[in-house]
PDB file of N, CA and C in Angstrom:
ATOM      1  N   UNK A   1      -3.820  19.175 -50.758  1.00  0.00           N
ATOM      2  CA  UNK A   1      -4.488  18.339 -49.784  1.00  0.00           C
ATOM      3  C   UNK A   1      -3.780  18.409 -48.430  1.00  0.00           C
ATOM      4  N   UNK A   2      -2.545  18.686 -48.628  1.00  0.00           N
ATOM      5  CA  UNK A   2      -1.769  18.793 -47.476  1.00  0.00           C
ATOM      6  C   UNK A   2      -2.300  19.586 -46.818  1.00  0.00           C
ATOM      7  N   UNK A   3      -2.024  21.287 -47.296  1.00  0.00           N
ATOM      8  CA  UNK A   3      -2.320  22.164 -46.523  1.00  0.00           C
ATOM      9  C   UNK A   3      -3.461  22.158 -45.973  1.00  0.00           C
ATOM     10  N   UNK A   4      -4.471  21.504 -46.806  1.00  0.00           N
ATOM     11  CA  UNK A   4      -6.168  21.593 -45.799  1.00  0.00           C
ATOM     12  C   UNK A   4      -6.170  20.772 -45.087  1.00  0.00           C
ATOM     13  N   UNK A   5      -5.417  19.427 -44.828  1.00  0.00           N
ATOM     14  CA  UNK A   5      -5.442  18.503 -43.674  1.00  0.00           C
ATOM     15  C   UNK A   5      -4.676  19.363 -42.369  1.00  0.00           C
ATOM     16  N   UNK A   6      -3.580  20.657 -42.847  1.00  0.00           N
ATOM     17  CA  UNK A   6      -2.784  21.248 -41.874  1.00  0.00           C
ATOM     18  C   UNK A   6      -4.008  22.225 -41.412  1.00  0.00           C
ATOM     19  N   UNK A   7      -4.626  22.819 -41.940  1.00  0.00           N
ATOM     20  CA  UNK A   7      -5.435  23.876 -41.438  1.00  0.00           C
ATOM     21  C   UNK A   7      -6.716  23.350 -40.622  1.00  0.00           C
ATOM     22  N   UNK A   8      -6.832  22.211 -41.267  1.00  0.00           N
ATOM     23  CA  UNK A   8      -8.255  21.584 -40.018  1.00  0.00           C
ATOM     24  C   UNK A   8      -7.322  21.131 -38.851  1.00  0.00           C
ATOM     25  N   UNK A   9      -6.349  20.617 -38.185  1.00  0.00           N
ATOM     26  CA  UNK A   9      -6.087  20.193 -37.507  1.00  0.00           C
ATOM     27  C   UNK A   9      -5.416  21.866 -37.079  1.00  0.00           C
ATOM     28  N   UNK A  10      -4.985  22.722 -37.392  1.00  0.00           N
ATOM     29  CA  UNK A  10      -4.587  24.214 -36.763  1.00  0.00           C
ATOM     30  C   UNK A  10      -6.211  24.356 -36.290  1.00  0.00           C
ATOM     31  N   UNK A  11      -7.135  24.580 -37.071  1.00  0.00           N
ATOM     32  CA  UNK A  11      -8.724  25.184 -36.546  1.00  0.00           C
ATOM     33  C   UNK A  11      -8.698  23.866 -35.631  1.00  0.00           C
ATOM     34  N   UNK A  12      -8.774  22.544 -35.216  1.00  0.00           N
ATOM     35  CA  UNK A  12      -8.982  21.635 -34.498  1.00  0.00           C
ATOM     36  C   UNK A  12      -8.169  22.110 -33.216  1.00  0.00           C
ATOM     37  N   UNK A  13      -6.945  22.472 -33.029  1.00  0.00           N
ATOM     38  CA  UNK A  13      -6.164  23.087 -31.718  1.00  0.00           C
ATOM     39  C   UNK A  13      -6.870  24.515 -31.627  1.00  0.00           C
ATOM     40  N   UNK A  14      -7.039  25.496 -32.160  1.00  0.00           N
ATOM     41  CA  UNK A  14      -7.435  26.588 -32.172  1.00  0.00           C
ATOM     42  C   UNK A  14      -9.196  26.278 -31.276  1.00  0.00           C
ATOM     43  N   UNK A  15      -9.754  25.463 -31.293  1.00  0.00           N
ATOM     44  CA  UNK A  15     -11.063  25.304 -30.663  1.00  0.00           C
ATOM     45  C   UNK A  15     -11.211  24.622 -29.453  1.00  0.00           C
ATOM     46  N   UNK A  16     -10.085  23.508 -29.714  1.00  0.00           N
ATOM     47  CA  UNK A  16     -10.369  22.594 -28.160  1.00  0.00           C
ATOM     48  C   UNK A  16      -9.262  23.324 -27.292  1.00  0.00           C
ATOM     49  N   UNK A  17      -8.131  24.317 -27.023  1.00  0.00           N
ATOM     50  CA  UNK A  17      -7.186  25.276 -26.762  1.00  0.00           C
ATOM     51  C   UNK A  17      -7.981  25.350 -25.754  1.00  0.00           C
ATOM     52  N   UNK A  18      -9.201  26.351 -25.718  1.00  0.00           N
ATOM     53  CA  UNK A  18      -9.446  27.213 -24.910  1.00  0.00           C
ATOM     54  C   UNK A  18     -10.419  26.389 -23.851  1.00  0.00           C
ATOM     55  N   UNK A  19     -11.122  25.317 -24.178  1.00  0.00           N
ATOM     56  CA  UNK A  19     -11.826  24.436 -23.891  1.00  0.00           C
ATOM     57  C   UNK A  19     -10.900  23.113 -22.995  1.00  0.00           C
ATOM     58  N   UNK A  20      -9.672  23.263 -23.146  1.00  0.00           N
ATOM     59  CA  UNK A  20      -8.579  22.750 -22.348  1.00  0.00           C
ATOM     60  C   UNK A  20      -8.308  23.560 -20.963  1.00  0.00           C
ATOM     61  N   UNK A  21      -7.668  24.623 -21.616  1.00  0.00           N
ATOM     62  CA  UNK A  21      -7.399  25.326 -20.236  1.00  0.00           C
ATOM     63  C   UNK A  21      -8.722  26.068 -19.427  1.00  0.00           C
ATOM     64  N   UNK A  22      -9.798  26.057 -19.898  1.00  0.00           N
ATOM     65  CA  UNK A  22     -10.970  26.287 -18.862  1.00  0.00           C
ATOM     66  C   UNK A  22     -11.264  24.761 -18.207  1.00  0.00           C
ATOM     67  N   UNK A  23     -11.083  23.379 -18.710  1.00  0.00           N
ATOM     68  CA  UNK A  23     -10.923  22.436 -17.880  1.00  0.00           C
ATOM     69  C   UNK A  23     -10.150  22.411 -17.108  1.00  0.00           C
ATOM     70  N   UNK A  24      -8.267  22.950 -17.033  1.00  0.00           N
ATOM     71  CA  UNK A  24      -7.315  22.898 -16.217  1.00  0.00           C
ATOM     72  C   UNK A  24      -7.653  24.056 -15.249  1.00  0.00           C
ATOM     73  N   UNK A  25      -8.471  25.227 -15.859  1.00  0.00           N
ATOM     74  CA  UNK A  25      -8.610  26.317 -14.949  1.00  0.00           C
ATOM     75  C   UNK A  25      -9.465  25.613 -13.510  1.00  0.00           C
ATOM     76  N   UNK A  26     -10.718  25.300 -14.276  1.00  0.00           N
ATOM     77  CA  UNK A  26     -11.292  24.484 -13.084  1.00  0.00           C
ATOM     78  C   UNK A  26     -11.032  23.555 -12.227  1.00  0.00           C
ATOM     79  N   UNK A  27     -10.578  23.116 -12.861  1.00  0.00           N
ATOM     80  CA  UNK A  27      -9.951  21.779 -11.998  1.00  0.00           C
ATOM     81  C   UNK A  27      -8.719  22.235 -10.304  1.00  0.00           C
ATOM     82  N   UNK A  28      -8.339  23.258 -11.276  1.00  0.00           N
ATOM     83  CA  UNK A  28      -7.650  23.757  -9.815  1.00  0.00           C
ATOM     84  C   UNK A  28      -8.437  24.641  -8.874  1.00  0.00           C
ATOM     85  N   UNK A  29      -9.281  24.988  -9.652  1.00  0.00           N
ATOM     86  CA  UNK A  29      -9.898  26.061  -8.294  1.00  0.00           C
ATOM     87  C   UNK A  29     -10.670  24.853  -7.547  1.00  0.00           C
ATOM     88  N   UNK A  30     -10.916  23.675  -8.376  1.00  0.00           N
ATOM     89  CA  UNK A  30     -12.334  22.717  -7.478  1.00  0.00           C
ATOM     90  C   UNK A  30     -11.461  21.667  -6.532  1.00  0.00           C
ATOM     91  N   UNK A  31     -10.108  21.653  -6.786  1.00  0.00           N
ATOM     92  CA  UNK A  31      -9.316  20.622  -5.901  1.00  0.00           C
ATOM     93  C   UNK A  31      -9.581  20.869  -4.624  1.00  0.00           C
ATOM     94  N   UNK A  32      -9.058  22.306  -4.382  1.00  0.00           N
ATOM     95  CA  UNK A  32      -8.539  22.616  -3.180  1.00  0.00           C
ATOM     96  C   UNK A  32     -10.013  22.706  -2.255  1.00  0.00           C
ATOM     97  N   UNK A  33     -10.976  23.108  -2.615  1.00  0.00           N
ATOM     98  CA  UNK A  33     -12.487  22.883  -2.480  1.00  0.00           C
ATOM     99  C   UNK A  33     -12.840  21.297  -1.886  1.00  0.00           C
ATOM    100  N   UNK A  34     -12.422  20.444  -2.694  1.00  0.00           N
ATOM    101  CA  UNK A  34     -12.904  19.258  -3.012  1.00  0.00           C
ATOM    102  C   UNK A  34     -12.075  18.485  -1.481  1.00  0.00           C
ATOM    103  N   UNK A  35     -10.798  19.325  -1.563  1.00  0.00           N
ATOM    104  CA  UNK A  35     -10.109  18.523  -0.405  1.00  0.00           C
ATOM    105  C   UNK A  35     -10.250  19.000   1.164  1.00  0.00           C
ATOM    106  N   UNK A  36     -10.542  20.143   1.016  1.00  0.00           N
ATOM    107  CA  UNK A  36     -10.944  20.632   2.489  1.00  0.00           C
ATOM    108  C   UNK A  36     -12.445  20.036   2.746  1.00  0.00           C
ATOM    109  N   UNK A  37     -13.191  19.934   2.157  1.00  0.00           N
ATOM    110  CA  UNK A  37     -14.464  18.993   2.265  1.00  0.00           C
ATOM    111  C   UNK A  37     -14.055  17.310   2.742  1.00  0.00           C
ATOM    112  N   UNK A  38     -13.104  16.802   2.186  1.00  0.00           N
ATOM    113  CA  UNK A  38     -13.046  15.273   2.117  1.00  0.00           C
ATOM    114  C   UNK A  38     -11.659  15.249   3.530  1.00  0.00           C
ATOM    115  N   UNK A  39     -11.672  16.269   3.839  1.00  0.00           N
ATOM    116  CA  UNK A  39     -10.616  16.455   5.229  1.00  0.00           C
ATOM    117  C   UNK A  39      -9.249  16.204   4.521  1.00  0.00           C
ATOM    118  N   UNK A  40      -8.899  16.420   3.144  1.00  0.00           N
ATOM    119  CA  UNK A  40      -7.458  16.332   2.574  1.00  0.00           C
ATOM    120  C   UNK A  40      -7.025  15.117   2.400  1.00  0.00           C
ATOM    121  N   UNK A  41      -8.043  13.851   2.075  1.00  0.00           N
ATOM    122  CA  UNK A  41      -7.686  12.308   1.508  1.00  0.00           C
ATOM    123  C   UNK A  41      -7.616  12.852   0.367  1.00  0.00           C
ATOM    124  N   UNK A  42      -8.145  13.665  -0.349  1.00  0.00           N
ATOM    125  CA  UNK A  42      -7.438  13.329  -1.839  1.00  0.00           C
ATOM    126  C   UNK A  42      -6.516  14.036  -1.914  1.00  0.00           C
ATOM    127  N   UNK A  43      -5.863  15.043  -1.559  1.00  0.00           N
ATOM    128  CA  UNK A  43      -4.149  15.099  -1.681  1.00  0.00           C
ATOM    129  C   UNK A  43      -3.721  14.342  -0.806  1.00  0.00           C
ATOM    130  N   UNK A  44      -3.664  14.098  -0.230  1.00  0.00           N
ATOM    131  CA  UNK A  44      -3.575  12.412   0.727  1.00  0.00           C
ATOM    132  C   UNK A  44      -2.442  11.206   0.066  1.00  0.00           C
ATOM    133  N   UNK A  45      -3.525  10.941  -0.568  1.00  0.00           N
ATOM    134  CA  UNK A  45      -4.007  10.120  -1.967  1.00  0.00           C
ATOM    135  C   UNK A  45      -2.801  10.483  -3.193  1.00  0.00           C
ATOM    136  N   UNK A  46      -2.751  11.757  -3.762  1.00  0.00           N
ATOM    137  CA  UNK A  46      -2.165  11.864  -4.616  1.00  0.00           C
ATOM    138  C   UNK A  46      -0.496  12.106  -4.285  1.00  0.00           C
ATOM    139  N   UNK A  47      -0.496  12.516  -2.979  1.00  0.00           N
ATOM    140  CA  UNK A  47       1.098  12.324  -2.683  1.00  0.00           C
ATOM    141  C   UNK A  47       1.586  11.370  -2.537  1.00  0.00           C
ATOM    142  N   UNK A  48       0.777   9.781  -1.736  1.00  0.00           N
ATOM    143  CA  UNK A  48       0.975   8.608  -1.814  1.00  0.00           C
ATOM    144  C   UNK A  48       1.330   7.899  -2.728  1.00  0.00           C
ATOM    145  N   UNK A  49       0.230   8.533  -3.914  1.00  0.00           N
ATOM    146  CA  UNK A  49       0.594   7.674  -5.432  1.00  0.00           C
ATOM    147  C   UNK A  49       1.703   8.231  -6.456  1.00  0.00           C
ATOM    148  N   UNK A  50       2.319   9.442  -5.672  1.00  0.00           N
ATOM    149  CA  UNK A  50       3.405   9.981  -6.412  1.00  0.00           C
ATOM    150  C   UNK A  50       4.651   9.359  -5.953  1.00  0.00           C
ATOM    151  N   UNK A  51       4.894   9.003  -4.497  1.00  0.00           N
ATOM    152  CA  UNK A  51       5.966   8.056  -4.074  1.00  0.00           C
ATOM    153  C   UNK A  51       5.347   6.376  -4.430  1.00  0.00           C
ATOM    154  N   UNK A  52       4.505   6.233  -4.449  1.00  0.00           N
ATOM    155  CA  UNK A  52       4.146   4.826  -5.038  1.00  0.00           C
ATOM    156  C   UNK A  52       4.679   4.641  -6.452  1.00  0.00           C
ATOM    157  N   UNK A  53       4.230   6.124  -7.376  1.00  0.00           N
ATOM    158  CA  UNK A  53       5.276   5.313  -8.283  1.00  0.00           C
ATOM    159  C   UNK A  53       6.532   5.791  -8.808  1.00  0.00           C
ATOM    160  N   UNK A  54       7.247   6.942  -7.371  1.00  0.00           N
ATOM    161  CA  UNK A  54       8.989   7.216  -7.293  1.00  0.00           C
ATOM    162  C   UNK A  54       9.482   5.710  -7.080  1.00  0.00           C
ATOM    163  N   UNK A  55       8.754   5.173  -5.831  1.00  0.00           N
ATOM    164  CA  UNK A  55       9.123   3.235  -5.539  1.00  0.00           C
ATOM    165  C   UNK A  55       9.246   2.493  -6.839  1.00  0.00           C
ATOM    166  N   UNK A  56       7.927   2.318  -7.473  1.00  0.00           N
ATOM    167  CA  UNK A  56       7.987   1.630  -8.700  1.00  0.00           C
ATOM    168  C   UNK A  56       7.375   0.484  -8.164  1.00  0.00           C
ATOM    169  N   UNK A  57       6.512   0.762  -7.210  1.00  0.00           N
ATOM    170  CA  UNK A  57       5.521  -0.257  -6.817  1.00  0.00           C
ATOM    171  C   UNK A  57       3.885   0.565  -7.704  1.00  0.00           C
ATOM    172  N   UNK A  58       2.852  -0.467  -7.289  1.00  0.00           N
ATOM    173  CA  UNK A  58       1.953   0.455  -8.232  1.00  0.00           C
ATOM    174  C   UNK A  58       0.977   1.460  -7.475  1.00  0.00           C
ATOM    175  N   UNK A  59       0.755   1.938  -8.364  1.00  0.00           N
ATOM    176  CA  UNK A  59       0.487   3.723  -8.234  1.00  0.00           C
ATOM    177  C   UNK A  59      -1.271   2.924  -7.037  1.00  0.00           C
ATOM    178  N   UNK A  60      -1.107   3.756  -6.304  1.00  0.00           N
ATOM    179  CA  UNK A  60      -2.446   3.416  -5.480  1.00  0.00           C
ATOM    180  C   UNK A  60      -2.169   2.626  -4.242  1.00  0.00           C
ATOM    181  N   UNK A  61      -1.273   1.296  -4.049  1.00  0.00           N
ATOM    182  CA  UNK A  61      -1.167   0.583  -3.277  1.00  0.00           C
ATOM    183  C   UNK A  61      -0.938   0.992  -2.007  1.00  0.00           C
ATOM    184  N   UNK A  62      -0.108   1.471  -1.679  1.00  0.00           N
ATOM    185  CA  UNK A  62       0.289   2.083  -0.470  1.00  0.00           C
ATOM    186  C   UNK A  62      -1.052   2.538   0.500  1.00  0.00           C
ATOM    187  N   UNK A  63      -1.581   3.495  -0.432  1.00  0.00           N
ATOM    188  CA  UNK A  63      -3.026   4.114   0.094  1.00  0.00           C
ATOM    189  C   UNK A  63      -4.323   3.245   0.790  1.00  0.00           C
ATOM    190  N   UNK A  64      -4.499   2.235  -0.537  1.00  0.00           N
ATOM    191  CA  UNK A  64      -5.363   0.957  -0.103  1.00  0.00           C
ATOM    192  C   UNK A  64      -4.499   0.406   1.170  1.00  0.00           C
ATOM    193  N   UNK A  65      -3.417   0.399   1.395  1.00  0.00           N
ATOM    194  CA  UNK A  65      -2.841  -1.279   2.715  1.00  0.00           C
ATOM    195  C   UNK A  65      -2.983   0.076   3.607  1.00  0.00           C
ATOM    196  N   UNK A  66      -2.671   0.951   3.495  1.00  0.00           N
ATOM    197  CA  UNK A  66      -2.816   1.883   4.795  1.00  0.00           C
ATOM    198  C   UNK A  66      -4.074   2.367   5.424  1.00  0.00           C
ATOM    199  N   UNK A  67      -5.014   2.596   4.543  1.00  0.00           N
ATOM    200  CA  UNK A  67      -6.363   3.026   4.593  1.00  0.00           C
ATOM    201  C   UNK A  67      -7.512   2.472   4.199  1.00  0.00           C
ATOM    202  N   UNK A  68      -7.647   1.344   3.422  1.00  0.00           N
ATOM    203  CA  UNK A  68      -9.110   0.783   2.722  1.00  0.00           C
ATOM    204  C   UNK A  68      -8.656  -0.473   3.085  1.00  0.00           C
ATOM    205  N   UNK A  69      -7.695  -1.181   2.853  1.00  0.00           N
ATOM    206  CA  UNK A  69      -7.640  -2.437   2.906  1.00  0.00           C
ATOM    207  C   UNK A  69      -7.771  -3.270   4.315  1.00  0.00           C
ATOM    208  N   UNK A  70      -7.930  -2.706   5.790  1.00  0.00           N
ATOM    209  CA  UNK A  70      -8.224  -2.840   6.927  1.00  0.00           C
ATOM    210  C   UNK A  70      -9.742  -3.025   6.861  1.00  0.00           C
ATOM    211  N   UNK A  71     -10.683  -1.960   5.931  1.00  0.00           N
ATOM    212  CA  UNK A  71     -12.074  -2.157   6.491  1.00  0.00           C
ATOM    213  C   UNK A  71     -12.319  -3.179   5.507  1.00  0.00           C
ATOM    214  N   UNK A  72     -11.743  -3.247   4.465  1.00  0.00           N
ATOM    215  CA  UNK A  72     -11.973  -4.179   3.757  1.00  0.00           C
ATOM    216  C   UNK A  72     -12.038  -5.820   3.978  1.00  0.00           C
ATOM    217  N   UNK A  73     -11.070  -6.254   4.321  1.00  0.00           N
ATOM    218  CA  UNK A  73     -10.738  -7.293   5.387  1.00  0.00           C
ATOM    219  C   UNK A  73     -11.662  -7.629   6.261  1.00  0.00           C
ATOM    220  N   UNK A  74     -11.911  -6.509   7.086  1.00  0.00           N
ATOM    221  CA  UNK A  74     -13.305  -6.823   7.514  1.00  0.00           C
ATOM    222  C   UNK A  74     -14.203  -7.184   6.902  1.00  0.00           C
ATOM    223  N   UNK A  75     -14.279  -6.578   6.318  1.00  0.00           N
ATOM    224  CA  UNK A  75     -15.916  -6.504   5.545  1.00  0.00           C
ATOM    225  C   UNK A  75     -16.024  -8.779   4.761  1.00  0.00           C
ATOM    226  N   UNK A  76     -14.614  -9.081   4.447  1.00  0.00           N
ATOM    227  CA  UNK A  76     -14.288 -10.699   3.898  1.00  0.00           C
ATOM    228  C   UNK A  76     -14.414 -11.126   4.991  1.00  0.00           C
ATOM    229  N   UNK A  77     -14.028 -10.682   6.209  1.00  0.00           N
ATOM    230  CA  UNK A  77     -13.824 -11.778   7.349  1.00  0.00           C
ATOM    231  C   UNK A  77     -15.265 -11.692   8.082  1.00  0.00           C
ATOM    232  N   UNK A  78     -16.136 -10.909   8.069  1.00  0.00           N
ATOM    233  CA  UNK A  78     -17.567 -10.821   8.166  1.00  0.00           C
ATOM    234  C   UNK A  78     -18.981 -11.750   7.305  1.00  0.00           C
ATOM    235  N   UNK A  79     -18.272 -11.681   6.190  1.00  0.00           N
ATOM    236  CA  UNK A  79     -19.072 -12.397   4.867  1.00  0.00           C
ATOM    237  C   UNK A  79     -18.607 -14.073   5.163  1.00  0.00           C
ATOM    238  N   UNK A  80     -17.310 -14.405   5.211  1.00  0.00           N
ATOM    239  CA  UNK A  80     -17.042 -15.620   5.560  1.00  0.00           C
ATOM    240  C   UNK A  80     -17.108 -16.134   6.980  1.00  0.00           C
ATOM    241  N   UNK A  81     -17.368 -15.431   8.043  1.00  0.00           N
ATOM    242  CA  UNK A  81     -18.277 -16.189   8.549  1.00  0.00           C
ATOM    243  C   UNK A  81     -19.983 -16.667   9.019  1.00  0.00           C
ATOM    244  N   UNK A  82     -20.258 -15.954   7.525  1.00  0.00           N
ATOM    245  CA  UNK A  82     -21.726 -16.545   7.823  1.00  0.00           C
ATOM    246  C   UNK A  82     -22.071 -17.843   7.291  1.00  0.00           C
TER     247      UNK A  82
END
């Protein structure tokens, strides 16, 4: 019983393997795509949240108080005064 629980889970890596690295394959060719379109906020973004969490503050924050959280503000201080 052993060995056939070892061999479905060998055929289980043996199938999703290749189906992994054609996700990682893509994923890199569509970044660099993805970021010259969006003018380079999302590596932006992901270098921010890599010193966000070297700090050990949380992953994202920095990005929002520097960039979203200004229009945002607006957008509360607009709603409250109607």
């Amino acid at each position: 019983m052993r060995r056939l629980y070892l061999y479905l889970r060998l055929l289980a890596v043996a199938v999703a393997f290749p189906a992994i690295v054609a996700y990682i394959a893509v994923a890199t060719l569509v970044h660099p795509i993805t970021a010259f379109r969006s003018r380079f906020r999302c590596t932006l973004r992901l270098g921010m949240n890599v010193v966000d969490w070297i700090k050990g503050i949380p992953v994202g924050y920095s990005y929002w108080e520097q960039y979203e959280a200004a229009t945002m503000l607006g957008e509360i201080a607009v709603h409250h005064d109607e």
